[in-house]
N, C-alpha and C. Protein backbone atom coordinates (compact mmCIF):
# COMPACT_ATOMS: atom_id res chain seq x y z
N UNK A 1 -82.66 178.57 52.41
CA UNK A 1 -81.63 177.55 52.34
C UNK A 1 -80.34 178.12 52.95
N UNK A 2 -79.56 177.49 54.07
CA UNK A 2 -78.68 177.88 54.73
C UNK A 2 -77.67 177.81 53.74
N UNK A 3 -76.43 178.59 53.47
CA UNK A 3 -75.30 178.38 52.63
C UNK A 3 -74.37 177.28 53.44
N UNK A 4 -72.94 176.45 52.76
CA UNK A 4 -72.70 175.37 53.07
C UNK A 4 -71.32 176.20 53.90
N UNK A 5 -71.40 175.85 54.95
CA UNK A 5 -69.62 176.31 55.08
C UNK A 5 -68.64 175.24 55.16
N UNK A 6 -67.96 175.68 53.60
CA UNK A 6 -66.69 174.58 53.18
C UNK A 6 -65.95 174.66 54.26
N UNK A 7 -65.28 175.80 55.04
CA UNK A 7 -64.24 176.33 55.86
C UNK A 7 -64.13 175.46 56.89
N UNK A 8 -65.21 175.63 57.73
CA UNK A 8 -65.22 175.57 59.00
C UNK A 8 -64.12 176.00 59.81
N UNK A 9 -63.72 176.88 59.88
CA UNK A 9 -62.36 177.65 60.46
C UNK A 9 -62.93 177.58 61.98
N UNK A 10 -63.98 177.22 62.58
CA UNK A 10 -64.27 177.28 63.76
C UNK A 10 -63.88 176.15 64.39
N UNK A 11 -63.89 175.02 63.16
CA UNK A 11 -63.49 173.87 63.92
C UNK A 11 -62.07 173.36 64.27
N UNK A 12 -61.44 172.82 65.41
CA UNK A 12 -60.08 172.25 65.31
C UNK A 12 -59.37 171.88 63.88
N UNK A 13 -58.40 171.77 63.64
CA UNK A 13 -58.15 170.84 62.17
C UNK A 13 -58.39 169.49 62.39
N UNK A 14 -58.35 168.78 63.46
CA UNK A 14 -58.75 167.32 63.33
C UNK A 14 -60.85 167.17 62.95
N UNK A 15 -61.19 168.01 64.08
CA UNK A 15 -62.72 168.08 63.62
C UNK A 15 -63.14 168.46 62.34
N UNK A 16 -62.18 169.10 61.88
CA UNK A 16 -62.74 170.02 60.21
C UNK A 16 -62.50 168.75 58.96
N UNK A 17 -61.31 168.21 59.59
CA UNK A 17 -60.69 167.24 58.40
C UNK A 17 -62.09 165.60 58.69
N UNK A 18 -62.21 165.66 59.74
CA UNK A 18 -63.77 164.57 60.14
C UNK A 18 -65.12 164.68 59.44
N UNK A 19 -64.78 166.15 59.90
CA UNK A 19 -66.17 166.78 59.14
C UNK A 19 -66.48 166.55 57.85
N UNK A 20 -65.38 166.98 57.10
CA UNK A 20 -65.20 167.00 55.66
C UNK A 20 -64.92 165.55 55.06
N UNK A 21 -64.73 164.37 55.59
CA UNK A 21 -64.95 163.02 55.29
C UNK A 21 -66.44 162.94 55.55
N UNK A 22 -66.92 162.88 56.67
CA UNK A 22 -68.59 162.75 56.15
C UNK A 22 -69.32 163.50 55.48
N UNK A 23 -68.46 164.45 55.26
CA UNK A 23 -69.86 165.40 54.20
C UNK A 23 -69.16 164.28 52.45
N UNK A 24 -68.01 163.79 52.52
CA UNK A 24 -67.74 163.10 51.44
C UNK A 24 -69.02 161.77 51.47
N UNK A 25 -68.42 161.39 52.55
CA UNK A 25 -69.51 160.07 52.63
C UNK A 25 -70.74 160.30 52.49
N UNK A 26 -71.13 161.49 53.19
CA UNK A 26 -72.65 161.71 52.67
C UNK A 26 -73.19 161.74 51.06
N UNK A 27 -72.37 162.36 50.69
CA UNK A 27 -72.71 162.96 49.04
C UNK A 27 -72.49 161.37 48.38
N UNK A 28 -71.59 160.23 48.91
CA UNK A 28 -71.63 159.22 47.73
C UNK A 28 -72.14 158.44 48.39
N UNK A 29 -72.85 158.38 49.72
CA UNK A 29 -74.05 157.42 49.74
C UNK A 29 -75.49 157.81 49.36
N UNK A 30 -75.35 159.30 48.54
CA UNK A 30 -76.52 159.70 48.49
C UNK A 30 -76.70 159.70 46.99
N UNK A 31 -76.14 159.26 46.40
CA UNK A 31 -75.77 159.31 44.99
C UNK A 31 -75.44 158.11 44.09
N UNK A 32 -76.33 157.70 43.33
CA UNK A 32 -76.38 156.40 42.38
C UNK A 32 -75.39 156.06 41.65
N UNK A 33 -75.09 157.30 41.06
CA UNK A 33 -73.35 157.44 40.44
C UNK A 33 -72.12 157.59 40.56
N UNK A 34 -70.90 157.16 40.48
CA UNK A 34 -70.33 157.68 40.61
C UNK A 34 -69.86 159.37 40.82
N UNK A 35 -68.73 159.78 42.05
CA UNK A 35 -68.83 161.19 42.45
C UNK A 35 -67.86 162.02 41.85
N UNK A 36 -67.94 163.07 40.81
CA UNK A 36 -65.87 163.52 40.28
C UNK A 36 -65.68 164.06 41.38
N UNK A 37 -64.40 164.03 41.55
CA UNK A 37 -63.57 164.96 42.51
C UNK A 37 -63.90 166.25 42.58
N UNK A 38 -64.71 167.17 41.65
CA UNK A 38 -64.30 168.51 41.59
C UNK A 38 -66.12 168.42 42.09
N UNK A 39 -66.95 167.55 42.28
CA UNK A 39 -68.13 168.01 42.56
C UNK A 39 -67.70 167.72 44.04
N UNK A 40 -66.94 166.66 44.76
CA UNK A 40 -67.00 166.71 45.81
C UNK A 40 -66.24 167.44 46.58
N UNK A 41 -65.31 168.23 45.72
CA UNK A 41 -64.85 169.43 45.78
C UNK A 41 -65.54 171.02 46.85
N UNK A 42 -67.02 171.01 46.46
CA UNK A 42 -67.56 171.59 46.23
C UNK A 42 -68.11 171.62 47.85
N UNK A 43 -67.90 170.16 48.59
CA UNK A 43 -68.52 170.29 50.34
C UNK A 43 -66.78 170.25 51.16
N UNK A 44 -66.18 170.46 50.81
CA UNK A 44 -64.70 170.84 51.74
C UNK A 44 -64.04 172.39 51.20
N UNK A 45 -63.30 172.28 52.41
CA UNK A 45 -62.54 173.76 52.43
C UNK A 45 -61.46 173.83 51.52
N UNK A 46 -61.52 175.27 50.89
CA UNK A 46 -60.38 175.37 49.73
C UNK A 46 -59.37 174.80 49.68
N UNK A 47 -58.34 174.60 50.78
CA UNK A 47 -56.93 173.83 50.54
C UNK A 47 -57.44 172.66 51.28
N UNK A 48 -58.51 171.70 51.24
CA UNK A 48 -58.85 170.27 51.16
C UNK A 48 -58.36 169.51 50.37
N UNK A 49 -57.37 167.80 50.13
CA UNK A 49 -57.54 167.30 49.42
C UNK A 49 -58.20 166.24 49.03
N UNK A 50 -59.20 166.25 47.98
CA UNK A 50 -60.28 165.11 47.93
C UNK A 50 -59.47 164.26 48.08
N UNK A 51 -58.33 163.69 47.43
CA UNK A 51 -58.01 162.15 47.47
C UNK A 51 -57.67 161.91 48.39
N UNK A 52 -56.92 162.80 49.49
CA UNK A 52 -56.53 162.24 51.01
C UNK A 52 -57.56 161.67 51.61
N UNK A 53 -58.95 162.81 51.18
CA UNK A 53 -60.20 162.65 52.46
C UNK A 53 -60.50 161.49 51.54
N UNK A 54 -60.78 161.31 50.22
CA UNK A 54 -61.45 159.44 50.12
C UNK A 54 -60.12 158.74 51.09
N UNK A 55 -58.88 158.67 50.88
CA UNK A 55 -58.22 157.64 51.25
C UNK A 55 -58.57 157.66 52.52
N UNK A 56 -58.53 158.70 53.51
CA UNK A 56 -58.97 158.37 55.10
C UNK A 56 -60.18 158.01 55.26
N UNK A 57 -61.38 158.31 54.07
CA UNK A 57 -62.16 157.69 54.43
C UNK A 57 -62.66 156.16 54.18
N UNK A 58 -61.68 155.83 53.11
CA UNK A 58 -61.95 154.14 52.92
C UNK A 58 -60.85 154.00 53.97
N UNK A 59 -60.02 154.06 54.99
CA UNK A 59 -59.31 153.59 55.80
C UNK A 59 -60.48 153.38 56.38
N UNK A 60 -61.27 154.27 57.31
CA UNK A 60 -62.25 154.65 58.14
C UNK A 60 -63.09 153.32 57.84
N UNK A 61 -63.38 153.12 56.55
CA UNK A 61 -64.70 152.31 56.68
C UNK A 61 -64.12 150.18 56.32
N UNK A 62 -62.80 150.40 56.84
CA UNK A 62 -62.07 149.10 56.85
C UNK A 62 -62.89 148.34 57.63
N UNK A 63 -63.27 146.86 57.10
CA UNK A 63 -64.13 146.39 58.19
C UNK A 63 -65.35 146.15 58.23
N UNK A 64 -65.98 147.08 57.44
CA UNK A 64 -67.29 147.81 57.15
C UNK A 64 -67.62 146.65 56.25
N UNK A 65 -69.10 146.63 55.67
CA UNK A 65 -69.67 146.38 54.75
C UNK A 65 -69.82 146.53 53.70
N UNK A 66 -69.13 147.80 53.24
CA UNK A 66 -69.34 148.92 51.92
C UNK A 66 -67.86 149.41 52.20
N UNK A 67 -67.33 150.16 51.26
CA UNK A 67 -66.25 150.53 50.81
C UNK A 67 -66.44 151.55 49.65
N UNK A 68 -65.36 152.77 49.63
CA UNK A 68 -65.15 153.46 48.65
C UNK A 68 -64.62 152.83 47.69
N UNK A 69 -64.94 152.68 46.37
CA UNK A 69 -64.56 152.46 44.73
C UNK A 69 -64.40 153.37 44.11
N UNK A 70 -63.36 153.46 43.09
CA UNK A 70 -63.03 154.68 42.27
C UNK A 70 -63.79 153.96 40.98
N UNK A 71 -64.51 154.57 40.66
CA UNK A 71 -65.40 153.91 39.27
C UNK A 71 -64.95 155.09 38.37
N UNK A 72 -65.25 154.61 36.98
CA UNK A 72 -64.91 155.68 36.04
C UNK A 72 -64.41 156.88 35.91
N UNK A 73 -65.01 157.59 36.34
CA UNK A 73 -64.22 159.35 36.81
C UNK A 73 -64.77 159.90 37.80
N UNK A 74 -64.95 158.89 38.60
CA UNK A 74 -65.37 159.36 39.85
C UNK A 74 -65.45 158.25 40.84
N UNK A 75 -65.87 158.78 42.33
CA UNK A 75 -65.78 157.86 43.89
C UNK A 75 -67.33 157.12 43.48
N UNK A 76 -67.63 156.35 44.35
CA UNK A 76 -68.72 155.74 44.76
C UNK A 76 -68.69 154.56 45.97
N UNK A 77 -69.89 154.41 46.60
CA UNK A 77 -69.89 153.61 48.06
C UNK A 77 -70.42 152.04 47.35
N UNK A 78 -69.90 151.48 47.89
CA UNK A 78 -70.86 150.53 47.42
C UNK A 78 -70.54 149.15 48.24
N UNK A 79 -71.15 148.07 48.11
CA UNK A 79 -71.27 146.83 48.98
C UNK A 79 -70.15 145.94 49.02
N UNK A 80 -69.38 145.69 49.70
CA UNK A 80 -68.68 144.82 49.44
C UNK A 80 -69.01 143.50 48.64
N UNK A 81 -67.77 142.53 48.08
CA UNK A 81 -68.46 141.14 47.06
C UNK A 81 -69.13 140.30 47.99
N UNK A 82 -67.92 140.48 49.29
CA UNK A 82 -68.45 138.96 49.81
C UNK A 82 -69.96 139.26 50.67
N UNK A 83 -70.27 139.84 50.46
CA UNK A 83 -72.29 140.41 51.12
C UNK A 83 -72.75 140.40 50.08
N UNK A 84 -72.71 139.90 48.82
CA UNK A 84 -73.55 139.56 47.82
C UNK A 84 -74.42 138.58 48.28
N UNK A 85 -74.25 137.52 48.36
CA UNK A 85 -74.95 136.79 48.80
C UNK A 85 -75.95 136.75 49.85
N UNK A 86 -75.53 137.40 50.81
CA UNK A 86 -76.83 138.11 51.78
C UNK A 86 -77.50 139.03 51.25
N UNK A 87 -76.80 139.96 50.92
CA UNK A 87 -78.24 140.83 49.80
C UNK A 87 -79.47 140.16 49.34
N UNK A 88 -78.59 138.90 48.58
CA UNK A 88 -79.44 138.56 47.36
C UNK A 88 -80.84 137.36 48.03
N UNK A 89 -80.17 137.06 49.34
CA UNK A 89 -81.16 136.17 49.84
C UNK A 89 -81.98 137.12 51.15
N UNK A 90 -81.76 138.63 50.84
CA UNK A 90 -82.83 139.09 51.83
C UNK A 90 -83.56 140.22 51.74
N UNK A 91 -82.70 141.05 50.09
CA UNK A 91 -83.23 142.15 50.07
C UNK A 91 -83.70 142.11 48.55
N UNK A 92 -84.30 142.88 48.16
CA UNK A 92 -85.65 143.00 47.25
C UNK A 92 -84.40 143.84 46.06
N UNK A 93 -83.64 143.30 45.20
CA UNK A 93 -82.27 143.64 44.19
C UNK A 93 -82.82 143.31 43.06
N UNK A 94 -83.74 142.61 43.05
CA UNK A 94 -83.87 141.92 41.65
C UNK A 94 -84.19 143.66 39.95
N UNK A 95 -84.59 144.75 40.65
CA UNK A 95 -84.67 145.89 39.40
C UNK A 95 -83.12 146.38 39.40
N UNK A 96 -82.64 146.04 40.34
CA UNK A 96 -81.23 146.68 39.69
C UNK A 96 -80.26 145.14 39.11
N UNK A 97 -80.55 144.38 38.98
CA UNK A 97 -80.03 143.19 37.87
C UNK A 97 -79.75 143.53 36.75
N UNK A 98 -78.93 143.27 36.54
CA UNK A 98 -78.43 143.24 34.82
C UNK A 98 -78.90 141.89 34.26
N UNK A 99 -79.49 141.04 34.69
CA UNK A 99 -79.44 139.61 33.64
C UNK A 99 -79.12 139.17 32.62
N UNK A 100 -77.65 139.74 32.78
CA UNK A 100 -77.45 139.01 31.44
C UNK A 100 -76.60 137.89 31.33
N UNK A 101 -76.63 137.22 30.48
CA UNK A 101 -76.08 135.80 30.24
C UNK A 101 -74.93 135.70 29.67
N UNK A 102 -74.33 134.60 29.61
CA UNK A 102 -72.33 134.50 29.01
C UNK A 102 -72.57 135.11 27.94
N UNK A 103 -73.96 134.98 26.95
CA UNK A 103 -73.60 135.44 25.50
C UNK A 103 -72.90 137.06 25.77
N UNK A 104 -74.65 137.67 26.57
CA UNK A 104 -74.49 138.86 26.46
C UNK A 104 -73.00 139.40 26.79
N UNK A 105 -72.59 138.70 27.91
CA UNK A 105 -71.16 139.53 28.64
C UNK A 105 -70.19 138.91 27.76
N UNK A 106 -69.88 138.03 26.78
CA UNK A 106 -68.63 137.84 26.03
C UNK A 106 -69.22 139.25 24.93
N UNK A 107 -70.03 139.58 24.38
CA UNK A 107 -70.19 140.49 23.68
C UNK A 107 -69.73 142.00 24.06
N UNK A 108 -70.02 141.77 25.48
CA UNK A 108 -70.24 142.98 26.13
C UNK A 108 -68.48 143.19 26.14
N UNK A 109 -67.87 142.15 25.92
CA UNK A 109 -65.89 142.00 26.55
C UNK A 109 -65.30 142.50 24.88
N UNK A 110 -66.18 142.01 23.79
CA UNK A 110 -65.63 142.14 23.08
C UNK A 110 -65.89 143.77 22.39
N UNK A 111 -66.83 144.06 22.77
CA UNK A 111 -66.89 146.07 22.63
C UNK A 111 -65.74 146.24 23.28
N UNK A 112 -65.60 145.82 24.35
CA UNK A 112 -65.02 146.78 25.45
C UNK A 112 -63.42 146.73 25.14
N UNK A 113 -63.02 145.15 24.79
CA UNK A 113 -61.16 145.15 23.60
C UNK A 113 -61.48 145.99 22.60
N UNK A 114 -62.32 145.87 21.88
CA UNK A 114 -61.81 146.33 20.58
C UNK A 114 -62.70 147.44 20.05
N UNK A 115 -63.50 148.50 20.94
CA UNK A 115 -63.59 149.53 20.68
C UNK A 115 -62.92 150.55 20.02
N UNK A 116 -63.73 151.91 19.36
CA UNK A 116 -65.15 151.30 18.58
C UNK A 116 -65.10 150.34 17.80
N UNK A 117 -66.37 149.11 17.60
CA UNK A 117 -65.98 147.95 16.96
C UNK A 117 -67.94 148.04 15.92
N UNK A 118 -68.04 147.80 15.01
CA UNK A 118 -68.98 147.46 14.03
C UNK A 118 -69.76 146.17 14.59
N UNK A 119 -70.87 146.07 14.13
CA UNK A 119 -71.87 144.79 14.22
C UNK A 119 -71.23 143.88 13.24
N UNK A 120 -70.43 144.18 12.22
CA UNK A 120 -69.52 143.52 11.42
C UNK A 120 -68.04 142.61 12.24
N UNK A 121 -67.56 143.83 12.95
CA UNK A 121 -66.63 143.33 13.43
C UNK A 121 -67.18 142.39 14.81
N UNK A 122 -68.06 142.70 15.00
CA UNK A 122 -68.25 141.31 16.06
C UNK A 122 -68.92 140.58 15.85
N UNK A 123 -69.14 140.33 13.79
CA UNK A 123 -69.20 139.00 14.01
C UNK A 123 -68.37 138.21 13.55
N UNK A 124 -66.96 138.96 13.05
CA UNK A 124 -65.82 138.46 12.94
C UNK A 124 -65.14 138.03 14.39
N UNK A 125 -65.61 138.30 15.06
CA UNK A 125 -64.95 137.80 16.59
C UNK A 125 -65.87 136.50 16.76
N UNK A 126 -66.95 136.56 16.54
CA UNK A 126 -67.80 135.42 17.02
C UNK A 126 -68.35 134.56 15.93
N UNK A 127 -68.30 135.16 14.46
CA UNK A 127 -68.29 134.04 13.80
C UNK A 127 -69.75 133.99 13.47
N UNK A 128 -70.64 134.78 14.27
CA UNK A 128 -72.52 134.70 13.53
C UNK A 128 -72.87 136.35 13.71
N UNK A 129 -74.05 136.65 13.29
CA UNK A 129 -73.95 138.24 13.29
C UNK A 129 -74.74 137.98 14.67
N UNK A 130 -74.57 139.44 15.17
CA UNK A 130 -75.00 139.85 16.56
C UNK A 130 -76.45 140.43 16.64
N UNK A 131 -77.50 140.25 17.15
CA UNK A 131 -78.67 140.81 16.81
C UNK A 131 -78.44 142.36 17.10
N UNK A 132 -79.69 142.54 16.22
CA UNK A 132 -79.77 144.09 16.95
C UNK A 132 -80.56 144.13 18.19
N UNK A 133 -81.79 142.85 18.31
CA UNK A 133 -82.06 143.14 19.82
C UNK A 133 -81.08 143.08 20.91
N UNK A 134 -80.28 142.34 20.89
CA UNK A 134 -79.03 142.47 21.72
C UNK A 134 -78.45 143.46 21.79
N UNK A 135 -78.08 144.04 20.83
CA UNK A 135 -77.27 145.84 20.61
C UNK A 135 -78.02 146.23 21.44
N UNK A 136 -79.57 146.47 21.21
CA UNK A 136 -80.40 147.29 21.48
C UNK A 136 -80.54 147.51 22.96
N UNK A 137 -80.56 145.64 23.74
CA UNK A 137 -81.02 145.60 25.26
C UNK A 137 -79.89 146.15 25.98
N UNK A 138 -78.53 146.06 25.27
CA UNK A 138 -76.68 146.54 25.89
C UNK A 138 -77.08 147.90 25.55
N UNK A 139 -77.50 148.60 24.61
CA UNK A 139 -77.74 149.75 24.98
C UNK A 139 -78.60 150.41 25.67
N UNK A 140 -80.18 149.67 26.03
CA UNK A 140 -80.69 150.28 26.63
C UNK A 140 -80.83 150.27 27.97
N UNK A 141 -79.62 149.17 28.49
CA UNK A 141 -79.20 149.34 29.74
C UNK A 141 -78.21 150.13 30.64
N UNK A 142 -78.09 151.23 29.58
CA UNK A 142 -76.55 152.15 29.61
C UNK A 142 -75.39 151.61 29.09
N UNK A 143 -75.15 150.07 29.01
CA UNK A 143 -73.67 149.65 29.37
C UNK A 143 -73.12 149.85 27.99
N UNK A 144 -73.82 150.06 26.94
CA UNK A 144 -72.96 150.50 25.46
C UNK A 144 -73.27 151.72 24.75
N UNK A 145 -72.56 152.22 24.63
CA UNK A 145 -73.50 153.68 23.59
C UNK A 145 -72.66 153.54 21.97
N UNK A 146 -73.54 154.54 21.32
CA UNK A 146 -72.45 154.70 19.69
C UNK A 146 -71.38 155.73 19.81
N UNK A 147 -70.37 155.15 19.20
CA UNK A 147 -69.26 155.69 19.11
C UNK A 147 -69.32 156.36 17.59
N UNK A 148 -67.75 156.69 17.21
CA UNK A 148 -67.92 157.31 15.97
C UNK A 148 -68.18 156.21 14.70
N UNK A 149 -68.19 156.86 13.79
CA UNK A 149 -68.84 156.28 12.43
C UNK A 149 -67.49 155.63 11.87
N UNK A 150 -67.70 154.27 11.30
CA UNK A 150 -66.79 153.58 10.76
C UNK A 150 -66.10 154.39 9.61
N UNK A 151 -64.61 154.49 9.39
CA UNK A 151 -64.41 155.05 7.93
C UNK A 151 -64.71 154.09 6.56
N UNK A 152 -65.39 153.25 7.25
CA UNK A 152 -65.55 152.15 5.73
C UNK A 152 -66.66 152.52 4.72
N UNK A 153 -66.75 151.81 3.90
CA UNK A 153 -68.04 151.89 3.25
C UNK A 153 -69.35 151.60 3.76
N UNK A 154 -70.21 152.90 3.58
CA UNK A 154 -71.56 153.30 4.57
C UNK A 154 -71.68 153.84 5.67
N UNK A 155 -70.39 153.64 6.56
CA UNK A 155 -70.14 154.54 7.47
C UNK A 155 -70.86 153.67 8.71
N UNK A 156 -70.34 152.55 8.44
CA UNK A 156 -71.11 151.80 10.15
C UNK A 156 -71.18 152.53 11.10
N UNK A 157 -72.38 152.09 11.94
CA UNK A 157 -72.22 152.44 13.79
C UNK A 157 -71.06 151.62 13.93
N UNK A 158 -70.61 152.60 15.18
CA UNK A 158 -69.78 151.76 15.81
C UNK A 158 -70.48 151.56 17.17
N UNK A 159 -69.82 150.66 18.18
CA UNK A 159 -69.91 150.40 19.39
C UNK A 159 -68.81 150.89 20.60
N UNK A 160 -69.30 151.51 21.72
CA UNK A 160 -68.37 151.59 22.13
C UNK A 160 -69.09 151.31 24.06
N UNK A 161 -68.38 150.71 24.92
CA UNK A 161 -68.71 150.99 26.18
C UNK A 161 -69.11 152.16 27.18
N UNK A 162 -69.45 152.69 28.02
CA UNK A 162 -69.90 153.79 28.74
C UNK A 162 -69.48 153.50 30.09
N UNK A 163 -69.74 154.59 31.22
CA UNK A 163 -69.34 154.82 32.38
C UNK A 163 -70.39 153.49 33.05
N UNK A 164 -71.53 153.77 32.82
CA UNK A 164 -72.49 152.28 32.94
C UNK A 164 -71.79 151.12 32.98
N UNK A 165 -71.24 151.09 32.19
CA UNK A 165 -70.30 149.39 31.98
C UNK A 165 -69.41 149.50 33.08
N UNK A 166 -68.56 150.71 33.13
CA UNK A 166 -67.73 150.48 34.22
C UNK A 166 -68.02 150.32 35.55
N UNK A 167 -68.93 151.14 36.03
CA UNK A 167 -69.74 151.13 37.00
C UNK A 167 -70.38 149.53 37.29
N UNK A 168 -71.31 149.10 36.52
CA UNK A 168 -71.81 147.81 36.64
C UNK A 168 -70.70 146.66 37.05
N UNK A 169 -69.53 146.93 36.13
CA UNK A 169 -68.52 145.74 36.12
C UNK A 169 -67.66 146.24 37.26
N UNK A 170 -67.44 147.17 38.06
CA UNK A 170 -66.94 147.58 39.10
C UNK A 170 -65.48 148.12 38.59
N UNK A 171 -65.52 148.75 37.33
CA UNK A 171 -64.30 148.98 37.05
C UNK A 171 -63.65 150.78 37.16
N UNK A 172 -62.55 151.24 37.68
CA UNK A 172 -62.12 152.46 37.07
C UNK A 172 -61.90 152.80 36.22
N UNK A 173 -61.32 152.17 34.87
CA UNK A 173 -61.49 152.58 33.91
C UNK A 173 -61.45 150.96 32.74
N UNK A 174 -60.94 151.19 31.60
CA UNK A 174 -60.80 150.19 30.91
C UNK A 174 -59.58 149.39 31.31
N UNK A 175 -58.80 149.96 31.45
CA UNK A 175 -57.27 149.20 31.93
C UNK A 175 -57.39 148.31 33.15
N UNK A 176 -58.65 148.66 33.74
CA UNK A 176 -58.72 147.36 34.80
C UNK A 176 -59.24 145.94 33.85
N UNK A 177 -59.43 145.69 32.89
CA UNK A 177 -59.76 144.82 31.98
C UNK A 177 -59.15 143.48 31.77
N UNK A 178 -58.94 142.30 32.29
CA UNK A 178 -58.46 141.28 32.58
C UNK A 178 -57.32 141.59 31.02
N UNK A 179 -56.10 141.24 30.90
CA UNK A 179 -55.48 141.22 29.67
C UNK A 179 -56.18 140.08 29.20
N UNK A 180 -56.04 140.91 27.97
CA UNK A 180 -56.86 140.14 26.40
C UNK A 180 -55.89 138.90 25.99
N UNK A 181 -54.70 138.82 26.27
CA UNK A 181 -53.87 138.24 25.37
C UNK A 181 -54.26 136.59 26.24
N UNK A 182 -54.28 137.17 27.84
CA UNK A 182 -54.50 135.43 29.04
C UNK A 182 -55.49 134.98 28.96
N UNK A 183 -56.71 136.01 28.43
CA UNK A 183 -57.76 135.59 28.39
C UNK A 183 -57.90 134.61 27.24
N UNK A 184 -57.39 135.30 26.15
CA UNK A 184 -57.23 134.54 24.67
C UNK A 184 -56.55 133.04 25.31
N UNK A 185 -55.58 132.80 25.54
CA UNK A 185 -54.44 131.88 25.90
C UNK A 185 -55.51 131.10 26.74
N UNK A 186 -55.97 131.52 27.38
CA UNK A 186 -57.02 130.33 28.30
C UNK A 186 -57.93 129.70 27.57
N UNK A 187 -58.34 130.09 26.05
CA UNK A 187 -59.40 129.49 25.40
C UNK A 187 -60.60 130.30 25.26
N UNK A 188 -60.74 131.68 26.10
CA UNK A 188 -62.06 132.48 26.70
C UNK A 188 -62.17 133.17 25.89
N UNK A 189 -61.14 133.31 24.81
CA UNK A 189 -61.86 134.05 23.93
C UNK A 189 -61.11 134.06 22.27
N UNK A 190 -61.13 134.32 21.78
CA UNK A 190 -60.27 134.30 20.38
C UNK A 190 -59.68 135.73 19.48
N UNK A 191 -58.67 135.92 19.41
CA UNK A 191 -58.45 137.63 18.95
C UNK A 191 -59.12 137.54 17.27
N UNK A 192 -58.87 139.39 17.48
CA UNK A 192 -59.69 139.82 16.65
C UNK A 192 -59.03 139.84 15.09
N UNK A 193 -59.52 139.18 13.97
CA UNK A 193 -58.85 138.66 12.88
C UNK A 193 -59.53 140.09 11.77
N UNK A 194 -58.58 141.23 11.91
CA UNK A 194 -58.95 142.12 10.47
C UNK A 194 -58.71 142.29 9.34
């Protein structure tokens, strides 16, 4: 196995700084997950800065089909919205679907405000209890994991969202999260009564 040379001191600085954007692009089109900075760290030269080389490289791919996203704690490539629709009428997407329905995703909104939140507390948001097959299918699709233990009596699970959720919902972190208060105000949803 050849070793990687971060340096390239052989190359011009314009060729080295080129270089080192596609070895970025390479690593997050080659990669399902989101990329941290310090792994992509790891294919540029010591005084490289990752965030310049993503920013020149989503300049670079203006236009394009795909685009760099900052997802959770890390880069990723991914399709632009408006080519959804051609995807979906030509390429074979249907195992990476989430299918889930308004129930699932108002459930899925209400982990994600009021984390960690109890199977109790959401059904004080919604008013009927929440199955556990539902818990079960949000978790076993990545997009929810357990958080810490309620301080109440028995010590509920809690619920809490994952990098999955963000990723799926195309988000960087939680703060990209439509505010709760407009959403409430529009009717979409109702706050949380403790």
């Amino acid at each position: 196995m050849t070793e990687l040379d971060r340096e390239l001191a052989d190359l011009p600085p314009e060729l080295r700084w080129r270089e080192w954007m596609r070895r970025i692009e390479a690593v997050l089109f080659a990669s399902s997950s989101p990329v941290a900075g310090s792994d992509l760290a790891k294919v540029v030269g010591q005084g490289a800065s990752v965030d310049l080389l993503v920013e020149d490289l989503s300049a670079d791919l203006e236009g394009r089909a795909f685009e760099v996203a900052k997802v959770a704690d890390g880069w990723m490539l991914r399709t632009r919205k408006a080519y959804a629709p051609a995807i979906r009428a030509a390429a074979d997407v249907g195992a990476q679907a989430l299918d889930l329905n308004p129930f699932d995703v108002a459930v899925l909104a209400a982990i994600a405000y009021h984390q960690p939140i109890t199977r109790d507390g959401l059904k004080d948001i919604f008013g009927k209890e929440i199955s556990r097959d539902l818990i079960g299918r949000l978790h076993g699709l990545g997009l929810i994991g357990t958080g810490p233990r309620s301080p109440r009596r028995g010590a509920p699970y809690t619920f809490v969202t994952t990098d999955e959720f963000l990723v799926a919902f195309g988000l960087e972190s939680l703060l990209d999260l439509p505010d709760r208060e407009q959403i409430e105000d529009a009717g979409l949803a109702k706050g949380r009564h403790d």
